[in-house]
N, C-alpha and C. Protein backbone atom coordinates (compact mmCIF):
# COMPACT_ATOMS: atom_id res chain seq x y z
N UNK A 1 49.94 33.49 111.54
CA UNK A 1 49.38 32.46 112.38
C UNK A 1 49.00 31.27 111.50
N UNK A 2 49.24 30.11 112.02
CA UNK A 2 49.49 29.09 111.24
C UNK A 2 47.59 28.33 111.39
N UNK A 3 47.16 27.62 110.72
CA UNK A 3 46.14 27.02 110.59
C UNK A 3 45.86 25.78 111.49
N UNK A 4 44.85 25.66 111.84
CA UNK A 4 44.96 24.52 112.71
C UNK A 4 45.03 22.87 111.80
N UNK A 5 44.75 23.08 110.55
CA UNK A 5 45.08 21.79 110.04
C UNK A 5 46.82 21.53 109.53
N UNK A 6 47.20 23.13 109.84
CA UNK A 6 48.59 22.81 109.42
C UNK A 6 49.45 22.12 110.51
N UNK A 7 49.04 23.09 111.83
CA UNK A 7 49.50 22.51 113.34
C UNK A 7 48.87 21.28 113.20
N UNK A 8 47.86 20.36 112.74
CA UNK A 8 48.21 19.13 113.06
C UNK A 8 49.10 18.44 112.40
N UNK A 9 49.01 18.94 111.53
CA UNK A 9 50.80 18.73 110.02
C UNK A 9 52.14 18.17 110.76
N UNK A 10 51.76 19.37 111.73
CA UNK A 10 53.07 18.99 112.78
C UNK A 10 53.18 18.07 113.50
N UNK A 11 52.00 17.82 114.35
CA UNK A 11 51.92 17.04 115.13
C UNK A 11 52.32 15.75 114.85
N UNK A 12 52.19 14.99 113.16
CA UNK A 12 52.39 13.87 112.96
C UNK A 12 53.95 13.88 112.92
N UNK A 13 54.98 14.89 113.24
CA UNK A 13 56.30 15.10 113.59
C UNK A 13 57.02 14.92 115.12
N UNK A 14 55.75 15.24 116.26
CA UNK A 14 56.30 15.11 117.59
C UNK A 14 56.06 16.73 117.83
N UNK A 15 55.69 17.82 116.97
CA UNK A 15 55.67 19.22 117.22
C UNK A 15 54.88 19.45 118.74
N UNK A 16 56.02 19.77 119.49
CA UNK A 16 55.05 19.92 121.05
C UNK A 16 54.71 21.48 120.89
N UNK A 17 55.10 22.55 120.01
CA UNK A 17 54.74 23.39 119.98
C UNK A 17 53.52 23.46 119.13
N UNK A 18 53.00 23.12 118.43
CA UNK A 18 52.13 22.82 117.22
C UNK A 18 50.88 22.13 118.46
N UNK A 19 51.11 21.25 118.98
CA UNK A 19 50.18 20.56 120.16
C UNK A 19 49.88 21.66 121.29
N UNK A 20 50.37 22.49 121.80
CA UNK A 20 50.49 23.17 122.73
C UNK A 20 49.32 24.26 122.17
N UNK A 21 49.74 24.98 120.88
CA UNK A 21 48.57 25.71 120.49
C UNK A 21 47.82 25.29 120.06
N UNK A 22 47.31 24.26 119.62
CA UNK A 22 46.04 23.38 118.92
C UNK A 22 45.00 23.37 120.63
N UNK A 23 45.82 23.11 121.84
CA UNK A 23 45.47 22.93 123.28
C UNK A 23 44.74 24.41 123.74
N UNK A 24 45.28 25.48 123.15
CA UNK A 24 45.10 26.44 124.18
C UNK A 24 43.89 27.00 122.86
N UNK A 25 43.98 26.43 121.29
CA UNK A 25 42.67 26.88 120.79
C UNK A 25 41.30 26.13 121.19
N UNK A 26 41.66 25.19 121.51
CA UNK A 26 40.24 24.07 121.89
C UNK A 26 40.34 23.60 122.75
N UNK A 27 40.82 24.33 124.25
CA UNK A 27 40.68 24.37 125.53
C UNK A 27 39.31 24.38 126.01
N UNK A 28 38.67 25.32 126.04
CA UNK A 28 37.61 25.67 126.14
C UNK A 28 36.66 25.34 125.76
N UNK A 29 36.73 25.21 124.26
CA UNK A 29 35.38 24.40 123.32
C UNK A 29 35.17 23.32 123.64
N UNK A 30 36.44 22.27 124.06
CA UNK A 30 36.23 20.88 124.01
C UNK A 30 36.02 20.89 125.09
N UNK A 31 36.52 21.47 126.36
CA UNK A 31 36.11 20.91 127.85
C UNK A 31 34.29 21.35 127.87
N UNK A 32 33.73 22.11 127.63
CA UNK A 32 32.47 22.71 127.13
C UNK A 32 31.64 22.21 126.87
N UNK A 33 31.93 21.64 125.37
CA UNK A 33 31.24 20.27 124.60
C UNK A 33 31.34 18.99 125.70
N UNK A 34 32.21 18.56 126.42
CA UNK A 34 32.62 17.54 127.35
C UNK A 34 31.57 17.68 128.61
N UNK A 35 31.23 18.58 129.01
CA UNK A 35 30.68 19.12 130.18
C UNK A 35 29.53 18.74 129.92
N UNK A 36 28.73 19.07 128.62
CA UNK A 36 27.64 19.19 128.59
C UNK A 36 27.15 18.05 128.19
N UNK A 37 27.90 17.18 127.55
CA UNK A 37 27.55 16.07 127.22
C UNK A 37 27.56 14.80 128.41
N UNK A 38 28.27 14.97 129.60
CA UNK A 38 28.32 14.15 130.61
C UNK A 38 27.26 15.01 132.06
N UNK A 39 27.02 15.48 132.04
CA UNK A 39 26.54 16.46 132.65
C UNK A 39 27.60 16.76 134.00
N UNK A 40 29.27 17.26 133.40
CA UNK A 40 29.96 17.41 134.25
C UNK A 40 30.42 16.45 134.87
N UNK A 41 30.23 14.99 134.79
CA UNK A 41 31.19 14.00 135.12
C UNK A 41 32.53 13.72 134.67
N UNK A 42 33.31 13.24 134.71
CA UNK A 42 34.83 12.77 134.46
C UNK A 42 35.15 13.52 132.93
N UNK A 43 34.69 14.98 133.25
CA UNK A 43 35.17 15.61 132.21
C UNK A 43 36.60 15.78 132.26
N UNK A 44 37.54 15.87 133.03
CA UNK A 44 38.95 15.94 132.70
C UNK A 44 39.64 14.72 132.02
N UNK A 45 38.92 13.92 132.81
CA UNK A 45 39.40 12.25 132.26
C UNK A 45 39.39 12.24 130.46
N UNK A 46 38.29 12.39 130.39
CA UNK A 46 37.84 12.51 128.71
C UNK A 46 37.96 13.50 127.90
N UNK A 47 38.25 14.29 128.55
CA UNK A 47 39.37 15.88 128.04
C UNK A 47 41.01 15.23 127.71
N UNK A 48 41.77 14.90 128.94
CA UNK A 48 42.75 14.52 128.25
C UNK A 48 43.18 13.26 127.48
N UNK A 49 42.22 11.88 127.72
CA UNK A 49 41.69 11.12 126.76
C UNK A 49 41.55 11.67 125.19
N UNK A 50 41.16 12.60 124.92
CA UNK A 50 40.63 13.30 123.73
C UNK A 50 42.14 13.59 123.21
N UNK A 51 43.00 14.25 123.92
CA UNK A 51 44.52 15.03 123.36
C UNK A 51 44.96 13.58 123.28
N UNK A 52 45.11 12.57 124.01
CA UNK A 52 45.56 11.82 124.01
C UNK A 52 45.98 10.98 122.75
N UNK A 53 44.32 10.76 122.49
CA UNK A 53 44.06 10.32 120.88
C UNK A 53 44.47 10.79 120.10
N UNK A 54 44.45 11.60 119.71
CA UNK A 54 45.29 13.31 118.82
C UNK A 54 46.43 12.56 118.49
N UNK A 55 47.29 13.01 119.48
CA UNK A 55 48.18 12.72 119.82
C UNK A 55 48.77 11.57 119.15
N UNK A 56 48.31 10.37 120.13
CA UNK A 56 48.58 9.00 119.38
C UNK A 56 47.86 8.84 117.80
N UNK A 57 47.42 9.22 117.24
CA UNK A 57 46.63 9.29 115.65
C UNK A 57 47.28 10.00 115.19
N UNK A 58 47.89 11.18 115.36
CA UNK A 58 48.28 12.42 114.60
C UNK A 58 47.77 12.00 113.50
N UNK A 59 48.94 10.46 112.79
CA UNK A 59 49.28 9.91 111.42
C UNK A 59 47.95 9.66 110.60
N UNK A 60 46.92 9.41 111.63
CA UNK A 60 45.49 9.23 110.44
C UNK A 60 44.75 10.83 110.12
N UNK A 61 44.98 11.74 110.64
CA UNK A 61 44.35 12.63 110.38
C UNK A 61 44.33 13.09 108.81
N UNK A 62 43.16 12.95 108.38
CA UNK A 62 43.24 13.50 107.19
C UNK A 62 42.98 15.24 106.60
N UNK A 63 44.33 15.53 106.24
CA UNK A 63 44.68 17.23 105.81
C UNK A 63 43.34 17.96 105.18
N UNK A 64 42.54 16.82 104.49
CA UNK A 64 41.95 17.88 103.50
C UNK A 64 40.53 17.92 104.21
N UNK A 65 40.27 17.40 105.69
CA UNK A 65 39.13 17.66 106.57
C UNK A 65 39.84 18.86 107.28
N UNK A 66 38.54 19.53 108.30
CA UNK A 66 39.27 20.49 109.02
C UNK A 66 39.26 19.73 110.45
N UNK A 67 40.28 20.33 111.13
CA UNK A 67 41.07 19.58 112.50
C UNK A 67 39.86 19.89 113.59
N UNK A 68 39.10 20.87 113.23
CA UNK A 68 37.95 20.94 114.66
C UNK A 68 36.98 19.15 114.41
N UNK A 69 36.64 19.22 113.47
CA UNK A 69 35.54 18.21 112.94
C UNK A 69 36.56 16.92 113.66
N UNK A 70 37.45 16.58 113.15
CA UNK A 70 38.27 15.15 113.47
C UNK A 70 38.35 15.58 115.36
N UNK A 71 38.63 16.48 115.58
CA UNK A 71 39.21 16.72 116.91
C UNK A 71 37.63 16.07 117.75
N UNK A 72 36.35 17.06 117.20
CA UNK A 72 35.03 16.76 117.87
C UNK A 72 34.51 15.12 117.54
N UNK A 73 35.26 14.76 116.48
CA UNK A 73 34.32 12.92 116.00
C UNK A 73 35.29 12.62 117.55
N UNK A 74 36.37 12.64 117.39
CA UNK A 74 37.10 11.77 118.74
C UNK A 74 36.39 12.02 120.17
N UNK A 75 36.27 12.91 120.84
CA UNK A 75 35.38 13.51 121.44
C UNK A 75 33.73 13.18 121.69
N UNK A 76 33.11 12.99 120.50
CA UNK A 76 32.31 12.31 120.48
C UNK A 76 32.16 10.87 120.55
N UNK A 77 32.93 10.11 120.10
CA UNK A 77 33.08 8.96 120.18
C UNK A 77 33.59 8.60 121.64
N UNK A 78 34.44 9.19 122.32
CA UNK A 78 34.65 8.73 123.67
C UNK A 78 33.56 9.05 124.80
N UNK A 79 32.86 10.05 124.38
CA UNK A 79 31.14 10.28 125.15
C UNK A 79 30.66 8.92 125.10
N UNK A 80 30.35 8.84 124.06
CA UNK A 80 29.27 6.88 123.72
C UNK A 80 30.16 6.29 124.28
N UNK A 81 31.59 6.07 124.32
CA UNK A 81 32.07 5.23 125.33
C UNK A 81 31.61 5.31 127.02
N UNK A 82 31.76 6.19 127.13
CA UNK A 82 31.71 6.61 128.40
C UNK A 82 30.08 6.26 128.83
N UNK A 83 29.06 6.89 128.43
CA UNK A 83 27.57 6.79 128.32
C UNK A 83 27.46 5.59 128.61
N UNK A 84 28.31 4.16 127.67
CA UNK A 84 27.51 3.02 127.81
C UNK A 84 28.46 2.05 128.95
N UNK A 85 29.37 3.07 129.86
CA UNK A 85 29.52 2.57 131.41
C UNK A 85 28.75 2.36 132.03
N UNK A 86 28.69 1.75 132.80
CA UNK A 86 27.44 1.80 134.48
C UNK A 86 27.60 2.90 134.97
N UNK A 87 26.21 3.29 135.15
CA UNK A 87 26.67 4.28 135.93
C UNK A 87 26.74 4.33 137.12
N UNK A 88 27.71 5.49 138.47
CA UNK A 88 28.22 5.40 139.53
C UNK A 88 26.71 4.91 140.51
N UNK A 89 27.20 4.35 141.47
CA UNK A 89 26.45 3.87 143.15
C UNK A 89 25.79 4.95 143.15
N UNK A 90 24.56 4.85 143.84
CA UNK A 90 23.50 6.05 143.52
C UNK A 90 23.84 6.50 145.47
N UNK A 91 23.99 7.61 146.25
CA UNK A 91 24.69 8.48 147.05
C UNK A 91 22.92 8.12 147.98
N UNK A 92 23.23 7.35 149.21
CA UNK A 92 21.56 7.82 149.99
C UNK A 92 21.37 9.05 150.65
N UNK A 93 19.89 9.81 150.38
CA UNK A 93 19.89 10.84 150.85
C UNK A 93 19.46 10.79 152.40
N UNK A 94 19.45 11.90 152.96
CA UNK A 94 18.70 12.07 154.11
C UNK A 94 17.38 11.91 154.12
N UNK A 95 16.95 12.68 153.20
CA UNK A 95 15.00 12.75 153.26
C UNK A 95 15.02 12.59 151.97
N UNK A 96 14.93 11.59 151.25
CA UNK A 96 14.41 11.02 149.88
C UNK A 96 13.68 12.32 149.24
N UNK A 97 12.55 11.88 149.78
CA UNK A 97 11.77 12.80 148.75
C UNK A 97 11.75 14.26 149.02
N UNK A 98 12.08 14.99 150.14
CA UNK A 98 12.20 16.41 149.49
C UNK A 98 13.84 16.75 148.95
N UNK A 99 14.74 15.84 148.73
CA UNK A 99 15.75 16.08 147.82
C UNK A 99 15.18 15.66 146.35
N UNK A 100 14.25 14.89 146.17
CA UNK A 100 13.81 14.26 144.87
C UNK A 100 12.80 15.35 144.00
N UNK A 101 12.49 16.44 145.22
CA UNK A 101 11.38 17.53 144.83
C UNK A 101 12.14 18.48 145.02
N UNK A 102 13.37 19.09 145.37
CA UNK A 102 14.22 20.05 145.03
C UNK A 102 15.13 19.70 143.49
N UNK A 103 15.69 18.51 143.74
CA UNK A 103 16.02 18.20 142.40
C UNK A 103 15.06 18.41 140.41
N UNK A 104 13.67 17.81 141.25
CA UNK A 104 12.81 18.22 139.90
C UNK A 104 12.83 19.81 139.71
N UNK A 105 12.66 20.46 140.88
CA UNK A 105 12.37 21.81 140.31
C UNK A 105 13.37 22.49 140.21
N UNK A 106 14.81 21.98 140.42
CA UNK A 106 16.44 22.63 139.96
C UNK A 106 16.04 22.41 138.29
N UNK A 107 15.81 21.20 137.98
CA UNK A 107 15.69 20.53 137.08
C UNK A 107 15.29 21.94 135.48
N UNK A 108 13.86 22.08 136.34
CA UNK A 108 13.24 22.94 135.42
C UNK A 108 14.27 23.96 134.88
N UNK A 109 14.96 24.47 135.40
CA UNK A 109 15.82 25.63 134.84
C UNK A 109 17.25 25.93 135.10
N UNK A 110 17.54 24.23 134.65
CA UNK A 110 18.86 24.08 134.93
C UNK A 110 19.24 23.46 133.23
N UNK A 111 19.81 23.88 132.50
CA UNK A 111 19.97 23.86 131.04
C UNK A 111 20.81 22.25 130.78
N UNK A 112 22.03 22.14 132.06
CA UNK A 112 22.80 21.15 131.64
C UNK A 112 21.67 19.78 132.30
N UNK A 113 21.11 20.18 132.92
CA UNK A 113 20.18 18.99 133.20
C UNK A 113 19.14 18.69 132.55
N UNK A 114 18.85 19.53 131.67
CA UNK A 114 17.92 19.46 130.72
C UNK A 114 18.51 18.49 129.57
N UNK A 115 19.64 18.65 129.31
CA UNK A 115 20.11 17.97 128.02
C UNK A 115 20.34 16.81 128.69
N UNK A 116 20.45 16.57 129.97
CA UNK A 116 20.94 15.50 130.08
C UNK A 116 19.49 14.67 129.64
N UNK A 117 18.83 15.03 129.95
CA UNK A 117 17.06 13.86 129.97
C UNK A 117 16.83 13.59 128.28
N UNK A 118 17.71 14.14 127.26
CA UNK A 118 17.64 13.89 125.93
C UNK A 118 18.25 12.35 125.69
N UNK A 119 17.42 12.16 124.82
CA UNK A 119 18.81 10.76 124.62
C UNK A 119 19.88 11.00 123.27
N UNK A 120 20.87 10.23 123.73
CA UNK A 120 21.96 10.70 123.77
C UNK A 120 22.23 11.08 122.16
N UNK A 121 21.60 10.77 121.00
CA UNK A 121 22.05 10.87 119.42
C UNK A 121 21.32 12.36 119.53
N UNK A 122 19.99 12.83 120.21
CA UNK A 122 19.66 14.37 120.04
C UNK A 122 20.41 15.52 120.78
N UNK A 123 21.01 14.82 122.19
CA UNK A 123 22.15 15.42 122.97
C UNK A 123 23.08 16.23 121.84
N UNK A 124 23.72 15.24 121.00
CA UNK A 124 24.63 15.30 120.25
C UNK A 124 24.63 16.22 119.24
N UNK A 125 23.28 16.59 118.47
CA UNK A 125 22.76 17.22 117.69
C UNK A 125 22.93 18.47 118.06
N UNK A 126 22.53 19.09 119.52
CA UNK A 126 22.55 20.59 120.19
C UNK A 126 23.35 20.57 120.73
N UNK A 127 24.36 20.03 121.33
CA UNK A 127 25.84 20.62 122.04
C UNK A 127 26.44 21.10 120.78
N UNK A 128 26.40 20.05 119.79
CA UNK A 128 27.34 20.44 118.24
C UNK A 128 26.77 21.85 117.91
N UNK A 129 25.69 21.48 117.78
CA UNK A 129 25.03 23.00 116.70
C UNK A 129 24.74 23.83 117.38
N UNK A 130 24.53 24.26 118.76
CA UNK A 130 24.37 25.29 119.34
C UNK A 130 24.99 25.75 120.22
N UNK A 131 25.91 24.66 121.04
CA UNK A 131 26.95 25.01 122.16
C UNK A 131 28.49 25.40 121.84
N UNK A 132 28.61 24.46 120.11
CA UNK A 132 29.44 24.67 119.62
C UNK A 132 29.70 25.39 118.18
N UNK A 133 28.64 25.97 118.08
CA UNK A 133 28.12 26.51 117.12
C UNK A 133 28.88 26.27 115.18
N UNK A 134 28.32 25.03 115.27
CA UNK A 134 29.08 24.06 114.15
C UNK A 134 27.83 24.06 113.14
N UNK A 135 27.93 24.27 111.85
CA UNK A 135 26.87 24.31 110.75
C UNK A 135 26.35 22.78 111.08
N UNK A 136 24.73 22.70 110.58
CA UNK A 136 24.16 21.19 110.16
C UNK A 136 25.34 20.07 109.43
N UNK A 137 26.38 20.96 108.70
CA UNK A 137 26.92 19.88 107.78
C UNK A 137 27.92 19.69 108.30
N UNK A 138 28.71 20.48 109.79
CA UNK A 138 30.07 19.90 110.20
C UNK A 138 29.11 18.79 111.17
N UNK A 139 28.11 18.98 111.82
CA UNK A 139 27.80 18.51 112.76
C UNK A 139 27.49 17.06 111.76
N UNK A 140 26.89 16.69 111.06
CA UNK A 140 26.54 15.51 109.82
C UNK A 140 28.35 14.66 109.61
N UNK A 141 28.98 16.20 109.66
CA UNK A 141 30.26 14.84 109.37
C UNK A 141 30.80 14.73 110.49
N UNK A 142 30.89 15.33 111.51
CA UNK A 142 31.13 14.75 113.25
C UNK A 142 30.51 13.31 113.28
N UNK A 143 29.56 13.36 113.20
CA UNK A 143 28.60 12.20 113.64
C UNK A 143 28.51 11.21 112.76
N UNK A 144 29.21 11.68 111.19
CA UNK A 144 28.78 10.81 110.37
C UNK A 144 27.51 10.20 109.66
N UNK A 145 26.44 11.28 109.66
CA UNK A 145 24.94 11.11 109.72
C UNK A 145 24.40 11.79 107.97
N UNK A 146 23.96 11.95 107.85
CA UNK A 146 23.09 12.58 106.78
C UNK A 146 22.86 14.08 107.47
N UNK A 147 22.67 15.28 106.70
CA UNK A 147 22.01 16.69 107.11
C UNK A 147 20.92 16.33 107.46
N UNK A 148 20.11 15.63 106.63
CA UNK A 148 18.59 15.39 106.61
C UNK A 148 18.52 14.61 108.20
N UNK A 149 19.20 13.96 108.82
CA UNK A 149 18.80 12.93 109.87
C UNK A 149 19.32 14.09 111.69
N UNK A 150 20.31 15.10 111.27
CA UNK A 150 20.94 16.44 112.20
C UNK A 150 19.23 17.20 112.49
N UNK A 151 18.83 17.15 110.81
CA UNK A 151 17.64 18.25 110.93
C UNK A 151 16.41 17.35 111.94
N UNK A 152 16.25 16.59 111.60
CA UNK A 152 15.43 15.62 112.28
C UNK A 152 15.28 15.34 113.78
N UNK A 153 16.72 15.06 114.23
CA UNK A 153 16.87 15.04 115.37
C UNK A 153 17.18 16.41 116.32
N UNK A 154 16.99 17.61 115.75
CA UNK A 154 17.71 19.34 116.16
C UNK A 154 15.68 19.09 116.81
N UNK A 155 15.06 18.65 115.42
CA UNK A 155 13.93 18.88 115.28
C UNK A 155 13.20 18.29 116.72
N UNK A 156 13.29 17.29 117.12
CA UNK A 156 12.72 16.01 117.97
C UNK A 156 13.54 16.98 119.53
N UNK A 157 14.68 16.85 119.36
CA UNK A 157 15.13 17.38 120.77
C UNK A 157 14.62 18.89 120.85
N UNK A 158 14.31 19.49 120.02
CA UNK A 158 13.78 20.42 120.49
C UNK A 158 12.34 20.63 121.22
N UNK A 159 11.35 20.07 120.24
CA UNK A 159 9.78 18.85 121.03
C UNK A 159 10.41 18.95 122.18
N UNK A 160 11.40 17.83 122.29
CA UNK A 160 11.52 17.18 123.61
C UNK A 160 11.49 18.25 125.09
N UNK A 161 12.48 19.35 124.34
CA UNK A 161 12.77 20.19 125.59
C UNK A 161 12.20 21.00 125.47
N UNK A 162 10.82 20.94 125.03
CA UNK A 162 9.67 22.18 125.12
C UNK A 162 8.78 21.16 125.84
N UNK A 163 8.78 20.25 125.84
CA UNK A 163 7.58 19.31 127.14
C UNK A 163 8.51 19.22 128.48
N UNK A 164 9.42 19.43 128.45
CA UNK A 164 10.36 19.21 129.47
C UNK A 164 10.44 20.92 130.47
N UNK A 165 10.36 21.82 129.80
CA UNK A 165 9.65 23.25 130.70
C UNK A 165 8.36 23.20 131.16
N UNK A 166 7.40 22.98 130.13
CA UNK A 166 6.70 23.17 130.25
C UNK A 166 5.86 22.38 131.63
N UNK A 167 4.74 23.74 132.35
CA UNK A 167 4.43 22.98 133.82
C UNK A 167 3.98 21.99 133.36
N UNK A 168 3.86 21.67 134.34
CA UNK A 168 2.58 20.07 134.49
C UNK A 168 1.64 20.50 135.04
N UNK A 169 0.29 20.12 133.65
CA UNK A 169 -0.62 20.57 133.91
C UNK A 169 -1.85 19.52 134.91
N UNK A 170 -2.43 20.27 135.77
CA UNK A 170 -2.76 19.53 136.92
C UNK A 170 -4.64 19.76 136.47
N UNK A 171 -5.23 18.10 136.91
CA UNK A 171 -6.43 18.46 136.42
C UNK A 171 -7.21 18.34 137.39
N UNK A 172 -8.07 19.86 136.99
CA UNK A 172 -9.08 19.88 138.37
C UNK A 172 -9.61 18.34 138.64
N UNK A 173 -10.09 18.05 140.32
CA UNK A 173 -11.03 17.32 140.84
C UNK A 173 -12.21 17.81 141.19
């Protein structure tokens, strides 16, 4: 079985077989990572956007990185694209506020909605390192960051989503 930095070897050839299994190894991971980072919006769009790039780049990929890391910077980089769209016409409800009070308390123990309320550089930090279970230092060269600045922000989004369970505490009158 051939390596995935070798299958991209190929790819800078036209190898549709070499592309085909690079597809069916990071099927899953990348639609995953994609999901969680949009909270399930136009994840196909930016799924095949992602091969796309591949694809058209093969020629910059550099051999002596590994092909997950280059595969996830692209990936990542088309998230921040995407993120700094408008976002869609907001849908009117029937009864405002008890959809606005079912929504908070989905909220509480709904994981992909949780990340979504992160902003978006600590997002980035825990889909990498825990959804995709990528060391501090692939996740540093995904992002292009320092270890020290991964640890920082693993650190902060985690804060974050421990005030974000936690009830709301209500004070006697």
């Amino acid at each position: 079985m051939q390596t995935d930095e070798a299958l991209a070897a190929r790819l800078v050839d036209g190898d549709d077989l070499a592309l085909r299994e690079l597809l069916r190894r990071y099927e899953q991971r990348l639609a995953r990572f994609l999901h969680r980072q949009t909270g399930g919006r136009d994840v196909e769009d930016l799924y095949q956007e992602t091969w796309l790039r591949v694809v058209r780049h093969a020629d910059r990929y550099d051999a002596t990185r590994r092909f997950s890391t280059w595969l996830f910077q692209i990936a990542v980089n088309l998230c921040r694209d995407w993120q700094r769209r408008p976002p869609p016409e907001p849908r009117a409800l029937e009864d405002e506020p008890a959809a606005a009070e079912l929504e908070r308390s989905d909220a509480a123990l709904d994981a992909a909605q949780l990340l979504a309320r992160l902003p978006d550089a600590q997002r980035e930090v825990v889909v990498l390192r825990y959804y995709q279970d990528l060391s501090e230092d692939e996740v540093a060269e995904i992002l292009d960051i320092p270890k020290g600045t991964v640890k920082s922000r693993m650190h902060q989004a985690i804060a974050r989503l421990a005030q974000l369970v936690q009830p709301e505490k209500r004070v006697a009158s």
